[in-house]
PDB file of N, CA and C in Angstrom:
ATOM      1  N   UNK A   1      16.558   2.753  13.044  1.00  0.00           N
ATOM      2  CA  UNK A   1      15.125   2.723  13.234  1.00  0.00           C
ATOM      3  C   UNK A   1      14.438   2.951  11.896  1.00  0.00           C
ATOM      4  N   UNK A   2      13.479   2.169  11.579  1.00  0.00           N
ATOM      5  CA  UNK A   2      12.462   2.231  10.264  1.00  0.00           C
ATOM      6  C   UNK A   2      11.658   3.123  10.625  1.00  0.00           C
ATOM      7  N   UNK A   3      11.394   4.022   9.584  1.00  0.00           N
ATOM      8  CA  UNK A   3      10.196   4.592   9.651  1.00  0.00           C
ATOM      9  C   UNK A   3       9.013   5.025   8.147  1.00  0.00           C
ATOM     10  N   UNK A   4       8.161   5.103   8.165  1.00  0.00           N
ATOM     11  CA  UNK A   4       7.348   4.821   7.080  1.00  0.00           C
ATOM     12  C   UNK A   4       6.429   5.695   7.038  1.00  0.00           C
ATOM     13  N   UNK A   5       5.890   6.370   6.001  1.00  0.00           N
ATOM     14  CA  UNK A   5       5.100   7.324   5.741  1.00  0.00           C
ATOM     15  C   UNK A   5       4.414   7.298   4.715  1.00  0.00           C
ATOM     16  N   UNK A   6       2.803   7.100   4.678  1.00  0.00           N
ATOM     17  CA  UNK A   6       2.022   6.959   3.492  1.00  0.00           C
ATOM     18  C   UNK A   6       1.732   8.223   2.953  1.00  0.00           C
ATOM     19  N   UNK A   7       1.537   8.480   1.815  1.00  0.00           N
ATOM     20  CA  UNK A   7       1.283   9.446   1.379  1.00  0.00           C
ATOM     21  C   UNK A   7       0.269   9.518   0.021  1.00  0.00           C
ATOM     22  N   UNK A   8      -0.884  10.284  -0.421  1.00  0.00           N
ATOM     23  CA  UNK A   8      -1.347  10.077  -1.303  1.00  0.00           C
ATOM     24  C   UNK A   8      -3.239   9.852  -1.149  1.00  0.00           C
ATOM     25  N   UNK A   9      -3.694   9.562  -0.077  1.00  0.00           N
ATOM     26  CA  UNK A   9      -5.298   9.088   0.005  1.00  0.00           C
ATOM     27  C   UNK A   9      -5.829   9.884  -0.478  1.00  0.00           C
ATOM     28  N   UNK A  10      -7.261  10.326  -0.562  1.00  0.00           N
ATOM     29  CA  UNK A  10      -8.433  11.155  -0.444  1.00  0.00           C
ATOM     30  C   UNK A  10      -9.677  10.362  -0.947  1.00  0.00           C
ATOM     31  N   UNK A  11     -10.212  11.461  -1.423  1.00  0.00           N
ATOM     32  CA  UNK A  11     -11.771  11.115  -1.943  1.00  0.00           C
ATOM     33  C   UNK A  11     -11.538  11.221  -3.600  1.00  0.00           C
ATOM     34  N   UNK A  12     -12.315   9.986  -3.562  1.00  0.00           N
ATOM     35  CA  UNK A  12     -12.343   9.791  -5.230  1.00  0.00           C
ATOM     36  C   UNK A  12     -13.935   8.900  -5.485  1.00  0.00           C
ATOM     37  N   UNK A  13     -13.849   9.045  -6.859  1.00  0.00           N
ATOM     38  CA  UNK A  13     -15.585   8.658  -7.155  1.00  0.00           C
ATOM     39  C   UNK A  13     -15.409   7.522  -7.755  1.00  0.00           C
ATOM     40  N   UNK A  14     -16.493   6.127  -7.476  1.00  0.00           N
ATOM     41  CA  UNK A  14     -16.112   5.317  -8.256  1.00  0.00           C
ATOM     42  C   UNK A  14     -15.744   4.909  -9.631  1.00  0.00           C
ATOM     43  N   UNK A  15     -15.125   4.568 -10.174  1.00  0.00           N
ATOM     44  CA  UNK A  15     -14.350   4.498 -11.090  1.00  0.00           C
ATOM     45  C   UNK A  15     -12.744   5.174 -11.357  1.00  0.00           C
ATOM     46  N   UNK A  16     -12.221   5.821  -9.958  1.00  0.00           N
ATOM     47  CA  UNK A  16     -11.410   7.147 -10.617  1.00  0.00           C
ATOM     48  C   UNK A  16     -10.457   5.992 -10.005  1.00  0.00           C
ATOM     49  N   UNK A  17      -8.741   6.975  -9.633  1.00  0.00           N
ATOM     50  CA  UNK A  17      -7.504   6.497  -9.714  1.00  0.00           C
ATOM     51  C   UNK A  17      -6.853   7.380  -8.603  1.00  0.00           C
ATOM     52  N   UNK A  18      -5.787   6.285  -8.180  1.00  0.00           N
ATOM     53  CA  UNK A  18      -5.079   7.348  -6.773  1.00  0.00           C
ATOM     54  C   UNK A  18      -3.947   6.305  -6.411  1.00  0.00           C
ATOM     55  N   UNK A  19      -2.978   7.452  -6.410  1.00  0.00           N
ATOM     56  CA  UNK A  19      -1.694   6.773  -6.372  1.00  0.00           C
ATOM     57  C   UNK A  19      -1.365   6.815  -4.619  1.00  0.00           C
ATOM     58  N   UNK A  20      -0.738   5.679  -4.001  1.00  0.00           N
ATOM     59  CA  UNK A  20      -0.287   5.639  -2.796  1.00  0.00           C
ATOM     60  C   UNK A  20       1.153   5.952  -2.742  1.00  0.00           C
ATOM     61  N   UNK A  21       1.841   6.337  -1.709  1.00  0.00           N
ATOM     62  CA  UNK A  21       2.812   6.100  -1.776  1.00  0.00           C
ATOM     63  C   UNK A  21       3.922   6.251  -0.313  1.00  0.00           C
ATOM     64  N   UNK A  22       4.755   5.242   0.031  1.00  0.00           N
ATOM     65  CA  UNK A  22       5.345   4.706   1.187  1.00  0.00           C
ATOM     66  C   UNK A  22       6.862   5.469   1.272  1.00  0.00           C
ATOM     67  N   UNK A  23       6.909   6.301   1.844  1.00  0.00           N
ATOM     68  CA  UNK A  23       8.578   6.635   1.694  1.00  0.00           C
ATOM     69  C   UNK A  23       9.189   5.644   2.713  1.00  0.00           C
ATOM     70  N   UNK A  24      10.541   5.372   3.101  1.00  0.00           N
ATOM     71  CA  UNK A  24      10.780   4.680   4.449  1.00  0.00           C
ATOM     72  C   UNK A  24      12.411   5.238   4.337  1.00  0.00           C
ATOM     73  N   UNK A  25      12.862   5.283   5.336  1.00  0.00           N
ATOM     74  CA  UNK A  25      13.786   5.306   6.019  1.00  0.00           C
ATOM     75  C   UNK A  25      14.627   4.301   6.479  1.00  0.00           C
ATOM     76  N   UNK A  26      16.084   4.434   6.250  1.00  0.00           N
ATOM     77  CA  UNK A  26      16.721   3.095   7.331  1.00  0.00           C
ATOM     78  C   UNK A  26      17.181   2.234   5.778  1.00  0.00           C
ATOM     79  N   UNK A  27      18.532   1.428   6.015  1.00  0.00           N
ATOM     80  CA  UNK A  27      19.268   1.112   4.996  1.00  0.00           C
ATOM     81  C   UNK A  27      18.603  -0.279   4.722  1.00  0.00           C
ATOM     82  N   UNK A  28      17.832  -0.971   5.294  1.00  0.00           N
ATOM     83  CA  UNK A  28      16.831  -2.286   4.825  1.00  0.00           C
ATOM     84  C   UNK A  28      15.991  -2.241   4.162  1.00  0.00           C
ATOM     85  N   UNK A  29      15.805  -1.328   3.489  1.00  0.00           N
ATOM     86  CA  UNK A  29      14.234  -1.138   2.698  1.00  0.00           C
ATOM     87  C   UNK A  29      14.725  -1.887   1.659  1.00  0.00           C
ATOM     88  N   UNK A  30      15.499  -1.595   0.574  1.00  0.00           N
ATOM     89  CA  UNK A  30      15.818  -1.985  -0.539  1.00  0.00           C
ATOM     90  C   UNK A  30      15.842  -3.934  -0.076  1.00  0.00           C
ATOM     91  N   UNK A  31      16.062  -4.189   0.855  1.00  0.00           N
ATOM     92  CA  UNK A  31      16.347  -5.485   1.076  1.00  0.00           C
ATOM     93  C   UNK A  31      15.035  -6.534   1.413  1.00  0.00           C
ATOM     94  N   UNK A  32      13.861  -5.566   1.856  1.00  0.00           N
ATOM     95  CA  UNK A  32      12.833  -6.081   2.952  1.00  0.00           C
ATOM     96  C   UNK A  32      11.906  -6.248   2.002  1.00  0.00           C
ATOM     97  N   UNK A  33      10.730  -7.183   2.045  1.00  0.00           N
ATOM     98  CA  UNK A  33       9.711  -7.526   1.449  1.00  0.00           C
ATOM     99  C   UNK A  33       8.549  -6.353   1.698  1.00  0.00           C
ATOM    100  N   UNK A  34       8.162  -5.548   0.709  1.00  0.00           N
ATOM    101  CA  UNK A  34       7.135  -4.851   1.479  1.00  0.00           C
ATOM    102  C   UNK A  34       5.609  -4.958   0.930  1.00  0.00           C
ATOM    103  N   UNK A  35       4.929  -4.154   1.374  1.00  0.00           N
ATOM    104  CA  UNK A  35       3.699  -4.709   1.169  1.00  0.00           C
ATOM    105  C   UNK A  35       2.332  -3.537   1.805  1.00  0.00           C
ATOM    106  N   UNK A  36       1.170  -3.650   1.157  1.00  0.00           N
ATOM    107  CA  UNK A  36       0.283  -2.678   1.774  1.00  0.00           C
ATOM    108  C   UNK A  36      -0.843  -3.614   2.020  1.00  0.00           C
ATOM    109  N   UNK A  37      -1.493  -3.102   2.949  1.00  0.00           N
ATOM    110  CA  UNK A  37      -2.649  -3.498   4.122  1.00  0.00           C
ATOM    111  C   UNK A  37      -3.766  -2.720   3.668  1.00  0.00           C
ATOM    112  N   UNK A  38      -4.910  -2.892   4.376  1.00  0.00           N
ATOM    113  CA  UNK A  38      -5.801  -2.173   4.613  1.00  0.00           C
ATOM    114  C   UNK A  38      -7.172  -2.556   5.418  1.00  0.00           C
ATOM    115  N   UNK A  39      -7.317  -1.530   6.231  1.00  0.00           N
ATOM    116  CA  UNK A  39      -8.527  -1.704   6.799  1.00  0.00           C
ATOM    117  C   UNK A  39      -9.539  -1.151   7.038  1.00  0.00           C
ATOM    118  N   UNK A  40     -10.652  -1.584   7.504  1.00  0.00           N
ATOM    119  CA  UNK A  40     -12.090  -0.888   7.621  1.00  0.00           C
ATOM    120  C   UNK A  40     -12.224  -0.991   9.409  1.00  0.00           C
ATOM    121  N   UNK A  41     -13.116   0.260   9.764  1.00  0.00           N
ATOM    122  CA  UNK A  41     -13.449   0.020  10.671  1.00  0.00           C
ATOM    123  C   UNK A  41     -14.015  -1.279  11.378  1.00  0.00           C
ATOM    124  N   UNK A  42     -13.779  -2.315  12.256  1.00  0.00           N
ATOM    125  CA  UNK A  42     -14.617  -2.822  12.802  1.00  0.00           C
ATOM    126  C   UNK A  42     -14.249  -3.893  12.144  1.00  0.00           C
ATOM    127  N   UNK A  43     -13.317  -4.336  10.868  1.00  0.00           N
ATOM    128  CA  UNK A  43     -12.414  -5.308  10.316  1.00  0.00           C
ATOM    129  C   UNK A  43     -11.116  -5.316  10.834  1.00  0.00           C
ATOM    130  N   UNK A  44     -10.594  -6.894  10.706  1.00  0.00           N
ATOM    131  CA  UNK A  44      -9.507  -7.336  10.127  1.00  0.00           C
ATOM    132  C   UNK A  44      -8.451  -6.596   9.251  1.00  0.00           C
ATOM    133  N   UNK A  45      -7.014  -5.918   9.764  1.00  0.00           N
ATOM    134  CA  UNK A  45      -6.627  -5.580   8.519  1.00  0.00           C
ATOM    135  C   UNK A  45      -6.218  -6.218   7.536  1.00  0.00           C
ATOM    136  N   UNK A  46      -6.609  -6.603   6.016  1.00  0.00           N
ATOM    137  CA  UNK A  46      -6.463  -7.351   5.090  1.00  0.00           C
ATOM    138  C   UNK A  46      -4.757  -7.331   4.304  1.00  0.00           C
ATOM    139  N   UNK A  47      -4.816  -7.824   3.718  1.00  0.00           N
ATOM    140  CA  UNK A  47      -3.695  -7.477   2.776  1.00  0.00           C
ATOM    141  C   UNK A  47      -4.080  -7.810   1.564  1.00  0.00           C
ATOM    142  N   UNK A  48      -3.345  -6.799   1.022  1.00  0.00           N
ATOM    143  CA  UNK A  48      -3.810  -6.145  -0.712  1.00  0.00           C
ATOM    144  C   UNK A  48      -2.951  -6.231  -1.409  1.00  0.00           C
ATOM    145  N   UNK A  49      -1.402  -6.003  -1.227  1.00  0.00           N
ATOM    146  CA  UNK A  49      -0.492  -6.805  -2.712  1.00  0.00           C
ATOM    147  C   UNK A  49       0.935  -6.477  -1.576  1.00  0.00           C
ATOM    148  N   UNK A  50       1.648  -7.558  -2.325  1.00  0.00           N
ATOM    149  CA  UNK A  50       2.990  -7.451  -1.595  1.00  0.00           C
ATOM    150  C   UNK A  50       4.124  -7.303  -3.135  1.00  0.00           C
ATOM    151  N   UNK A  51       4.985  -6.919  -2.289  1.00  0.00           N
ATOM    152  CA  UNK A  51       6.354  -7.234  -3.660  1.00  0.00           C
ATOM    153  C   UNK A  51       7.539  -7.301  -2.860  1.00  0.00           C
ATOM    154  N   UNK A  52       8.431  -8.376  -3.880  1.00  0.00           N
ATOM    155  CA  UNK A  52       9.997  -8.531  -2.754  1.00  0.00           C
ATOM    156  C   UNK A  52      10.775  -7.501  -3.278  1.00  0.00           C
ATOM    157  N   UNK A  53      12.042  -7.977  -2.393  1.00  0.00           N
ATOM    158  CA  UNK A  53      13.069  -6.813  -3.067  1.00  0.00           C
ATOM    159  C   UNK A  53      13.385  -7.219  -4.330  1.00  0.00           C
ATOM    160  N   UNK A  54      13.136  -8.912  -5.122  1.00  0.00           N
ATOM    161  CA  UNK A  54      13.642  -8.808  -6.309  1.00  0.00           C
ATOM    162  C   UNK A  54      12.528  -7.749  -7.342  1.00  0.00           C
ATOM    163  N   UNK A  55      11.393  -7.675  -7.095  1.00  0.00           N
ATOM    164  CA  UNK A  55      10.191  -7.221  -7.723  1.00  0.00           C
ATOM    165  C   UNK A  55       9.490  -8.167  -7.760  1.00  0.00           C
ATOM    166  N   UNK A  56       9.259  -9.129  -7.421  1.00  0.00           N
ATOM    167  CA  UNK A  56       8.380 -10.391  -7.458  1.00  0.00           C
ATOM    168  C   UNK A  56       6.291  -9.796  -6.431  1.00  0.00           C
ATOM    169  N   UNK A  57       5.612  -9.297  -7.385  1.00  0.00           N
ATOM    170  CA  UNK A  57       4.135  -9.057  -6.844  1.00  0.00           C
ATOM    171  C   UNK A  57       3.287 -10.055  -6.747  1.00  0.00           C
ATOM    172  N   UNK A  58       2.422 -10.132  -6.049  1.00  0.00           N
ATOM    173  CA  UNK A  58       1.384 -10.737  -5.460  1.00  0.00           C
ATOM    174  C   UNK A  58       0.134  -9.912  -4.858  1.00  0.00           C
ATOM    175  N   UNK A  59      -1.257 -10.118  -5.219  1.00  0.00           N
ATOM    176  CA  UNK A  59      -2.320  -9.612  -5.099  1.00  0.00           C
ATOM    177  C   UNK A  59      -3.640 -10.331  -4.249  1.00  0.00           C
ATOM    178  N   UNK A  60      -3.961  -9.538  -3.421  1.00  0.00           N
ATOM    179  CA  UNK A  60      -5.452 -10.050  -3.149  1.00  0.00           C
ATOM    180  C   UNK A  60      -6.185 -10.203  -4.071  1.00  0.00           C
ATOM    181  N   UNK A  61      -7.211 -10.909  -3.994  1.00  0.00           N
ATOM    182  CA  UNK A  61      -7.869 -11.300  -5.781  1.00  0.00           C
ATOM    183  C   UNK A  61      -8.466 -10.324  -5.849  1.00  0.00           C
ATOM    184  N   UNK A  62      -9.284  -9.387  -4.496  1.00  0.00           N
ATOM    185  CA  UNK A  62     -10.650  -8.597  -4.449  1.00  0.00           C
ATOM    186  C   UNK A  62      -9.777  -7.181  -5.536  1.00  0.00           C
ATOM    187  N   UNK A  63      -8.272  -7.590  -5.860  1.00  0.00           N
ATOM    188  CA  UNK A  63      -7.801  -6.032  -6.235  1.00  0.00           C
ATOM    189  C   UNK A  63      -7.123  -6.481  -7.623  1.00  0.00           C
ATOM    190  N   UNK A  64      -7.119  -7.566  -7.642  1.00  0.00           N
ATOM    191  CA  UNK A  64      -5.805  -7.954  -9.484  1.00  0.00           C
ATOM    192  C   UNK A  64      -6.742  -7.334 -10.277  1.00  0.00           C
ATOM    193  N   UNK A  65      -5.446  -7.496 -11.242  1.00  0.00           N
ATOM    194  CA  UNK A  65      -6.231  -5.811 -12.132  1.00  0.00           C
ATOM    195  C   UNK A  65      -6.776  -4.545 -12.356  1.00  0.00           C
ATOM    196  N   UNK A  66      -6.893  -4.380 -10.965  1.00  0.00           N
ATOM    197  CA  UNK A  66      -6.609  -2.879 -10.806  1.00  0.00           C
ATOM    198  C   UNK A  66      -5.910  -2.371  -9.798  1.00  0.00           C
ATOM    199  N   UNK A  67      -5.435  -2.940  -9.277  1.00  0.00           N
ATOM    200  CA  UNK A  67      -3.764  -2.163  -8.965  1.00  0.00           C
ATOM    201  C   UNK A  67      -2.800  -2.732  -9.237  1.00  0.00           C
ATOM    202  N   UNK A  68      -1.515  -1.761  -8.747  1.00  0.00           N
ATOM    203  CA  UNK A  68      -0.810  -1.921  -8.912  1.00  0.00           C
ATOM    204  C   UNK A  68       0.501  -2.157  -8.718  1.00  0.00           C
ATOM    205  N   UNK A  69       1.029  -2.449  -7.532  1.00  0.00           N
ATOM    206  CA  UNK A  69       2.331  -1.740  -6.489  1.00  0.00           C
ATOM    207  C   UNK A  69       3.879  -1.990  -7.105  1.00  0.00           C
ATOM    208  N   UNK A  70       4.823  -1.457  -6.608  1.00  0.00           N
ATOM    209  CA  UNK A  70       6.160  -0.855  -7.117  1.00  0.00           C
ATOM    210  C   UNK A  70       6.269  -0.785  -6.147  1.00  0.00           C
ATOM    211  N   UNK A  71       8.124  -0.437  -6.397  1.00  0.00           N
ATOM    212  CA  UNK A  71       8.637  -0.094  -5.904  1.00  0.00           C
ATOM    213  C   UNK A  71       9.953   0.857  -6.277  1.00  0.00           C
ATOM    214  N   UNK A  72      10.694   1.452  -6.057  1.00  0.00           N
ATOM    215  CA  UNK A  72      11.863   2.001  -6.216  1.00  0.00           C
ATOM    216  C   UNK A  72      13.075   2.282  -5.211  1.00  0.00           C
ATOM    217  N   UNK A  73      14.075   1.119  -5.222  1.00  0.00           N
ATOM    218  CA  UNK A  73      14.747   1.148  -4.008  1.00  0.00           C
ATOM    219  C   UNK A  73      15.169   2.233  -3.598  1.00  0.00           C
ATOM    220  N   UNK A  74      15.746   2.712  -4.950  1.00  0.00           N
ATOM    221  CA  UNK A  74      16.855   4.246  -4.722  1.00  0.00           C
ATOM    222  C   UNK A  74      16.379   5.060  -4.266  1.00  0.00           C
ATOM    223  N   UNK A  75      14.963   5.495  -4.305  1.00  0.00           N
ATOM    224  CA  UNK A  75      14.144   6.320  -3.683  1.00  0.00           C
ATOM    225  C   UNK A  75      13.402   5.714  -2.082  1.00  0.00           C
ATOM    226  N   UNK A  76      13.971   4.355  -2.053  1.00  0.00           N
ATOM    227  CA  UNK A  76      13.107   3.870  -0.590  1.00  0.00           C
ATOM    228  C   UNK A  76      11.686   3.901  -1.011  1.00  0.00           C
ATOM    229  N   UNK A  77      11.061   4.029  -1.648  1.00  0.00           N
ATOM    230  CA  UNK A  77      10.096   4.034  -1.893  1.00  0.00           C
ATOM    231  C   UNK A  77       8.884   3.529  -2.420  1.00  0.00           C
ATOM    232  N   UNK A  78       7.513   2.724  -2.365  1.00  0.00           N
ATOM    233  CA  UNK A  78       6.886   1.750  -2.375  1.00  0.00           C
ATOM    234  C   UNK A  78       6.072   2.780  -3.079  1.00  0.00           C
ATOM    235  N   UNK A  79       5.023   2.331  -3.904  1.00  0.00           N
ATOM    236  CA  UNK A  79       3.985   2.484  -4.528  1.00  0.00           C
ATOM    237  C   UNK A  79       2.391   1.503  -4.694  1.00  0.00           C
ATOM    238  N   UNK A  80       1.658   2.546  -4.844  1.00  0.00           N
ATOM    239  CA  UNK A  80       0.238   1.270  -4.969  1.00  0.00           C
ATOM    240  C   UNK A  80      -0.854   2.287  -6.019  1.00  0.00           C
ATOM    241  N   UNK A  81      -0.410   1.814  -7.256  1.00  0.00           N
ATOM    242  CA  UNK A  81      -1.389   2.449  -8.403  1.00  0.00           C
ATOM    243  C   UNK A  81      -2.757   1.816  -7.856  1.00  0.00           C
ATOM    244  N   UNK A  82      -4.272   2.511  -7.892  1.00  0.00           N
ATOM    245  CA  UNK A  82      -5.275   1.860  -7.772  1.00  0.00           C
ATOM    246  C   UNK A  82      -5.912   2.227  -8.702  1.00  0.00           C
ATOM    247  N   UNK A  83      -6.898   1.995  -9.745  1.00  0.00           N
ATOM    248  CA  UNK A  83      -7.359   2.043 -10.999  1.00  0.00           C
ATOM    249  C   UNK A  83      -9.024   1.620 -10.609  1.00  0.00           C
ATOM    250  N   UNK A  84      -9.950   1.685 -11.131  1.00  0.00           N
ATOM    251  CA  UNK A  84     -11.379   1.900 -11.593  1.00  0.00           C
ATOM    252  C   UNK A  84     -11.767   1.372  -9.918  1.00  0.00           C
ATOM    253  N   UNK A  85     -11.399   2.332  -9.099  1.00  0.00           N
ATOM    254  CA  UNK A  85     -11.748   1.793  -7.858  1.00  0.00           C
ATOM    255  C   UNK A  85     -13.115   1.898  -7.473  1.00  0.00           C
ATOM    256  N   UNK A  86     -13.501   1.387  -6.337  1.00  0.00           N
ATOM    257  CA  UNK A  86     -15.103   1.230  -5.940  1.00  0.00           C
ATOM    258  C   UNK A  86     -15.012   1.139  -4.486  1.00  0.00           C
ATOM    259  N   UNK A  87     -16.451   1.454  -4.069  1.00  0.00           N
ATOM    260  CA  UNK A  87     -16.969   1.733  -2.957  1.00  0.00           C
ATOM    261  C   UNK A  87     -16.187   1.048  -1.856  1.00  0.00           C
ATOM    262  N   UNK A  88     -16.405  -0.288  -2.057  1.00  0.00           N
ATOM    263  CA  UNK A  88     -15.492  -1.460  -0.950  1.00  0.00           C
ATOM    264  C   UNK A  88     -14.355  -1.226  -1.067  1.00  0.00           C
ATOM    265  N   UNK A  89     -13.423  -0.409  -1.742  1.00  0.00           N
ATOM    266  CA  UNK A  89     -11.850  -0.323  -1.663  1.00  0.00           C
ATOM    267  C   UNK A  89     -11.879   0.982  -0.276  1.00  0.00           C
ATOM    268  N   UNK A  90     -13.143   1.485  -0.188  1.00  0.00           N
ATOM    269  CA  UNK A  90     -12.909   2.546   0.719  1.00  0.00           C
ATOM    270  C   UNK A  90     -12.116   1.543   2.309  1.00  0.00           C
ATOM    271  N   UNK A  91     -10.921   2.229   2.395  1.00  0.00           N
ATOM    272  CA  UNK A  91     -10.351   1.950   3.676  1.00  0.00           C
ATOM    273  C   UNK A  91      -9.434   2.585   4.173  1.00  0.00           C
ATOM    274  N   UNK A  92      -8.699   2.719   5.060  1.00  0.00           N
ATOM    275  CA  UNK A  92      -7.128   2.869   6.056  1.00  0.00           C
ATOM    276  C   UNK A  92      -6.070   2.208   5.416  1.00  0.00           C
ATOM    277  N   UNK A  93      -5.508   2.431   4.256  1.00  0.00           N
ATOM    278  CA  UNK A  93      -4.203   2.041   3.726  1.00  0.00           C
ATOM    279  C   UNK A  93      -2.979   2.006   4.497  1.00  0.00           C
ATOM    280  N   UNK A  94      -2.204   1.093   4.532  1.00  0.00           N
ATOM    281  CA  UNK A  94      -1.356   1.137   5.488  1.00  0.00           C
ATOM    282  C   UNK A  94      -0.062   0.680   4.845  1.00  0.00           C
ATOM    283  N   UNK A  95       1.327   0.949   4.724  1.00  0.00           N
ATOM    284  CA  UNK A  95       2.563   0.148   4.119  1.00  0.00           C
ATOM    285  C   UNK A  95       3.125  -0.514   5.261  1.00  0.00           C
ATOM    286  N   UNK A  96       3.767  -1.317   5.228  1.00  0.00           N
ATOM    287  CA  UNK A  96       4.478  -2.816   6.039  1.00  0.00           C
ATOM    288  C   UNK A  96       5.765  -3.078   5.053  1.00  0.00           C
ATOM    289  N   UNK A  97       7.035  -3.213   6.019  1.00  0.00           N
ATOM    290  CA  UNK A  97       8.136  -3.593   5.816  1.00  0.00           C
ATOM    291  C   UNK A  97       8.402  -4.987   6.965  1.00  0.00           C
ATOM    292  N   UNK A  98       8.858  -5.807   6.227  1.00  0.00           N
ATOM    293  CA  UNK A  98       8.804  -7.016   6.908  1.00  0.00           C
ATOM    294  C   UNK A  98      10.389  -7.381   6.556  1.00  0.00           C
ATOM    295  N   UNK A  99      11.265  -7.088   7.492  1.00  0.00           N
ATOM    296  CA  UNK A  99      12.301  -7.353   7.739  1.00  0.00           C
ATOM    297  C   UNK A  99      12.707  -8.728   8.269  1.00  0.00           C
ATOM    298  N   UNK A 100      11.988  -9.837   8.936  1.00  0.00           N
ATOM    299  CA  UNK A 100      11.845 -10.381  10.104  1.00  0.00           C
ATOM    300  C   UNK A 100      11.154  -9.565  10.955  1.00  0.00           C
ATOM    301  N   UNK A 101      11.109  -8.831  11.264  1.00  0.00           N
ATOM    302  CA  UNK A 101      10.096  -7.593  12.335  1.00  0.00           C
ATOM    303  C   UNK A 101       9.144  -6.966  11.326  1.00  0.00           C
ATOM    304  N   UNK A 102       8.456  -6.820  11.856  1.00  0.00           N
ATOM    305  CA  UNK A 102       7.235  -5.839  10.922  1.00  0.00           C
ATOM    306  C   UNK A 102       7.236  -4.160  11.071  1.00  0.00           C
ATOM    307  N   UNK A 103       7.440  -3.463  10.375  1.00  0.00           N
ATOM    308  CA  UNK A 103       7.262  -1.721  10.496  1.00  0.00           C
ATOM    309  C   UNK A 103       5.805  -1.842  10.085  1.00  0.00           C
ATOM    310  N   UNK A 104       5.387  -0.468  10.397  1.00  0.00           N
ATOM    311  CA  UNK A 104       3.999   0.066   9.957  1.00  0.00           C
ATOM    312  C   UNK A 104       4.424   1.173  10.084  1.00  0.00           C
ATOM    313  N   UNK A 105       3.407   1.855   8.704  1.00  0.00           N
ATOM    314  CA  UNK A 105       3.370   3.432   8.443  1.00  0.00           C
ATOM    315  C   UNK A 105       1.968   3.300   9.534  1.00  0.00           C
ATOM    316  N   UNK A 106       1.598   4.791   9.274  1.00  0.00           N
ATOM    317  CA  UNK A 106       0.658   4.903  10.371  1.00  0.00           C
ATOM    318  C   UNK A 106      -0.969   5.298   9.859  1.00  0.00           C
ATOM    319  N   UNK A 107      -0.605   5.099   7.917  1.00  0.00           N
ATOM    320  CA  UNK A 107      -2.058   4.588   7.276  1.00  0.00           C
ATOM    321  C   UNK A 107      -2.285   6.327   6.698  1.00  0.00           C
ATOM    322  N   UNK A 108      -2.814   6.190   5.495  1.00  0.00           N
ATOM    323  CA  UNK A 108      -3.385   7.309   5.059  1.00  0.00           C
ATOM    324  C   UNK A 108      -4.766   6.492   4.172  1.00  0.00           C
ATOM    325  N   UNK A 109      -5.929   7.689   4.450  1.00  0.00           N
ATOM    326  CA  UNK A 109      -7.207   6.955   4.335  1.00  0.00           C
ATOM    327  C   UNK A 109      -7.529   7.023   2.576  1.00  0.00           C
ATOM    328  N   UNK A 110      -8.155   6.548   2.272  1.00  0.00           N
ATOM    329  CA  UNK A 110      -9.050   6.610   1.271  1.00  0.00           C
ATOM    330  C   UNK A 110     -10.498   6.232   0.915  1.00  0.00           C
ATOM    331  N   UNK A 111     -10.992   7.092   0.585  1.00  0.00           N
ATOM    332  CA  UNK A 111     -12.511   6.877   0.224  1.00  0.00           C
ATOM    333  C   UNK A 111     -13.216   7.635  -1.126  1.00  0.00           C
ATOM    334  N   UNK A 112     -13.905   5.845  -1.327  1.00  0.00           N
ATOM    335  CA  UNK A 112     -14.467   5.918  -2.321  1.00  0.00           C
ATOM    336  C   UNK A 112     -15.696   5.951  -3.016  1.00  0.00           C
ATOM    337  N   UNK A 113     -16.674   7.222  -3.195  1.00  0.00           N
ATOM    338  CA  UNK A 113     -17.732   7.429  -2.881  1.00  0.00           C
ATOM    339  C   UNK A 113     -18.362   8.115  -4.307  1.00  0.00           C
ATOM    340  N   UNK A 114     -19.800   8.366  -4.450  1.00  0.00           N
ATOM    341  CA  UNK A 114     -20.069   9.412  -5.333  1.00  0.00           C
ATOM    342  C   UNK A 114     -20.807  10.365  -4.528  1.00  0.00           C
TER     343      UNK A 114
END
């Protein structure tokens, strides 16, 4: 069984920085494409950058250049640097392992406010 755990949100002011981060469980991680989400109330959850198991990233445009995501197999572990963030990044972060089946962590928030 996969399991996934975000770790890392809070409150930050526009312009500041906040690291995400996905632990997971279960011997497929290193193998599985993963990737972080996010959503707003009353939205669509979007997607915001993916990476494979080779390291191969990909970005929503609303975020290139300021983030960042990783990974580290040995640790199971996914990352999402966010850099000179702003108001509209405020959302429900979420990590996704896409095995063929989809996992979901169960989202840690962030907001971005002055």
């Amino acid at each position: 069984q996969v399991q996934l755990v975000e770790s890392g949100g809070g409150s930050v002011q526009p312009g500041g920085s906040l690291r995400l981060s996905c632990a997971g469980s279960g011997n497929i991680f290193k193998f599985a494409v993963m990737s972080w989400y996010r959503q707003v109330p009353g939205k669509e959850r979007e997607l915001v950058a993916v990476i494979t198991s080779a390291g191969g990233t990909n970005y929503a445009d609303s975020v290139k250049g300021r983030f960042t995501i990783s990974r580290d197999n040995a640790k199971n572990t996914m990352y999402l640097q966010m850099n000179s963030l702003k108001p509209e990044d405020t959302a429900v972060y979420y990590c996704c392992l896409n095995a063929g089946v989809r996992y979901w962590g169960k989202g840690t928030l962030v907001t971005v406010s002055s």
